[in-house]
C-alpha atoms as a PDB file:
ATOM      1  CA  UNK A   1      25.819  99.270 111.891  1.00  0.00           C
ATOM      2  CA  UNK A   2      24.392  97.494 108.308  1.00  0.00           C
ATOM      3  CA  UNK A   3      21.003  98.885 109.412  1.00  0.00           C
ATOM      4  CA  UNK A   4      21.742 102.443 109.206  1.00  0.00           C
ATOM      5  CA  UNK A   5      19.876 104.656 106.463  1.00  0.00           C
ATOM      6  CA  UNK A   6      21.899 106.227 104.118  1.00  0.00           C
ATOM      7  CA  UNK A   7      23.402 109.880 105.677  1.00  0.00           C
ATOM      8  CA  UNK A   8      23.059 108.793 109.067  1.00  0.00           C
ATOM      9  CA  UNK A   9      25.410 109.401 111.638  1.00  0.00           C
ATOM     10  CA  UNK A  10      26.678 106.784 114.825  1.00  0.00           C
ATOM     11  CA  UNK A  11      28.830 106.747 116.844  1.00  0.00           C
ATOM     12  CA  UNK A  12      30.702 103.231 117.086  1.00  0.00           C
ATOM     13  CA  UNK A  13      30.011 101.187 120.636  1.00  0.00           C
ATOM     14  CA  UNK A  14      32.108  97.948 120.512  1.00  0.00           C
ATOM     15  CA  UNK A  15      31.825  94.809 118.422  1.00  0.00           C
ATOM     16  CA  UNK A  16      29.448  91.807 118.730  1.00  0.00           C
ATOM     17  CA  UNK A  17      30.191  90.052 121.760  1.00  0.00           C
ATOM     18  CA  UNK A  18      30.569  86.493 119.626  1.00  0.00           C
ATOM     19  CA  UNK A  19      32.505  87.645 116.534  1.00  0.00           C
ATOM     20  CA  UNK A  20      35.689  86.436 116.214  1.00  0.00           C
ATOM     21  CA  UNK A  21      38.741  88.279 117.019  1.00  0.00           C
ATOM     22  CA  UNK A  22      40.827  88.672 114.028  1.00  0.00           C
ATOM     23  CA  UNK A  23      37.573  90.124 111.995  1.00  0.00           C
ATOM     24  CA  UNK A  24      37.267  92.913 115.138  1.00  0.00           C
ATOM     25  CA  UNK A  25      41.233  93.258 114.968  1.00  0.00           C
ATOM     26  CA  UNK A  26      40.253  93.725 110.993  1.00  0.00           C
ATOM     27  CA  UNK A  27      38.103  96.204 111.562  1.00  0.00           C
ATOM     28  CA  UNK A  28      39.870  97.787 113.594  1.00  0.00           C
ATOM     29  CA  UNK A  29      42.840  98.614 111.607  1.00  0.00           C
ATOM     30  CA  UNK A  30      40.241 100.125 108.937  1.00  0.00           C
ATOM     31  CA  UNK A  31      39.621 102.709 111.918  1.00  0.00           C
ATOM     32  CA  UNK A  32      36.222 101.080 112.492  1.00  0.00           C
ATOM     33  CA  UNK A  33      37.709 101.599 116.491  1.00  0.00           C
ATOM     34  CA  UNK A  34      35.098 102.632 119.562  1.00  0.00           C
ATOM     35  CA  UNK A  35      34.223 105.916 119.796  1.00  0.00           C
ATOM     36  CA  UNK A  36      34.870 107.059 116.393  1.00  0.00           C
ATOM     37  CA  UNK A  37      31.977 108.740 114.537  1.00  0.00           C
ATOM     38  CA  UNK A  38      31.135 107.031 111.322  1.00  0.00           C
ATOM     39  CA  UNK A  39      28.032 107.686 108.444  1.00  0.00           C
ATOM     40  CA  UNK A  40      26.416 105.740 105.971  1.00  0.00           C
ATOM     41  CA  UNK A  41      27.164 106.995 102.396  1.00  0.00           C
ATOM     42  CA  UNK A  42      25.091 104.794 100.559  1.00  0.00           C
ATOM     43  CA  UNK A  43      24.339 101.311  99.679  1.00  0.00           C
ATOM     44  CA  UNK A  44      24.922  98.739  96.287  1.00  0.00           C
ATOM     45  CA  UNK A  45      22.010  97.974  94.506  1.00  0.00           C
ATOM     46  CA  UNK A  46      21.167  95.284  96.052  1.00  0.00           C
ATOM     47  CA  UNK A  47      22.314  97.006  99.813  1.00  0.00           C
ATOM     48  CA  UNK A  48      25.793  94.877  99.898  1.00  0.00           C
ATOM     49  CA  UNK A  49      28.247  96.369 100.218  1.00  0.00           C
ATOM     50  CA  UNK A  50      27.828  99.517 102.167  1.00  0.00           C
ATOM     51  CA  UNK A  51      29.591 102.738 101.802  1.00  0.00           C
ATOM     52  CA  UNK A  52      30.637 104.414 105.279  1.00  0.00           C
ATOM     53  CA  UNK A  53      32.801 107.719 105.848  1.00  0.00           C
ATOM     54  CA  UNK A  54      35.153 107.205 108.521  1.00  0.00           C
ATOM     55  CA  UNK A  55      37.615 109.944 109.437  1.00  0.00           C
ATOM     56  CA  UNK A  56      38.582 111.431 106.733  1.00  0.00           C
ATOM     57  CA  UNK A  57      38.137 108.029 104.170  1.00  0.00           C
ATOM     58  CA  UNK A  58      35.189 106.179 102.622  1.00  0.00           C
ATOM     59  CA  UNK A  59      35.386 102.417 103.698  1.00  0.00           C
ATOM     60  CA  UNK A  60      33.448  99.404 102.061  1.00  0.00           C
ATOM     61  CA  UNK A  61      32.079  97.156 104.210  1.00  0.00           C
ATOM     62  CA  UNK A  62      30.766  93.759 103.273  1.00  0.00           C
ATOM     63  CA  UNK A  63      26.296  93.724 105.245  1.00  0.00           C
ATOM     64  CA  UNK A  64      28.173  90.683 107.565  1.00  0.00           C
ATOM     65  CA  UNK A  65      30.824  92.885 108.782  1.00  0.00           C
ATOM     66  CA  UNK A  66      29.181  96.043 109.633  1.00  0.00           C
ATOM     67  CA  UNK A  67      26.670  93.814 111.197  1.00  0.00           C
ATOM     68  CA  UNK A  68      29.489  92.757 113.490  1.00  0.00           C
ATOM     69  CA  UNK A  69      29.739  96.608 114.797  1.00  0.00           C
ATOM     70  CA  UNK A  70      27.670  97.796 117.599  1.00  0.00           C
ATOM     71  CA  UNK A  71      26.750 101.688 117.596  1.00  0.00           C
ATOM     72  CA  UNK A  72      24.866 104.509 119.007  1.00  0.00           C
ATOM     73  CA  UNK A  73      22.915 106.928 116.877  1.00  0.00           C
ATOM     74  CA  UNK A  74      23.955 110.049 116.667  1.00  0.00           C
END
């Protein structure tokens, strides 16, 4: 998901198949869940962290943890 441009929408797939549980469980709870459609807002300077809208709410995500989540373009 880090390697989305800025405005596009995914739809969210699953999670890495080697990340670690309790980061997915994380991420999870942030409504980063399958299925939901989510949209890069825009980027930091220097492109960490990134700006998504999810639902209704605009979550920061650290480049290592949106890296974690698998998606489908939109």
């Amino acid at each position: 998901m880090g390697r989305l441009e800025c405005g596009q929408r995914a739809f969210i797939a699953g999670y890495g198949e080697q990340d670690d549980m309790a980061v997915c469980r994380r991420l999870f709870d942030l409504g980063f869940a399958q299925g939901v459609e989510v949209q890069l807002i825009r980027r930091a300077p220097l492109r960490d962290p990134l700006v998504f809208q999810v639902g209704g709410s605009e979550m920061l995500l650290r480049r290592r943890d949106a890296d974690r989540i698998v998606v489908r373009v939109a």
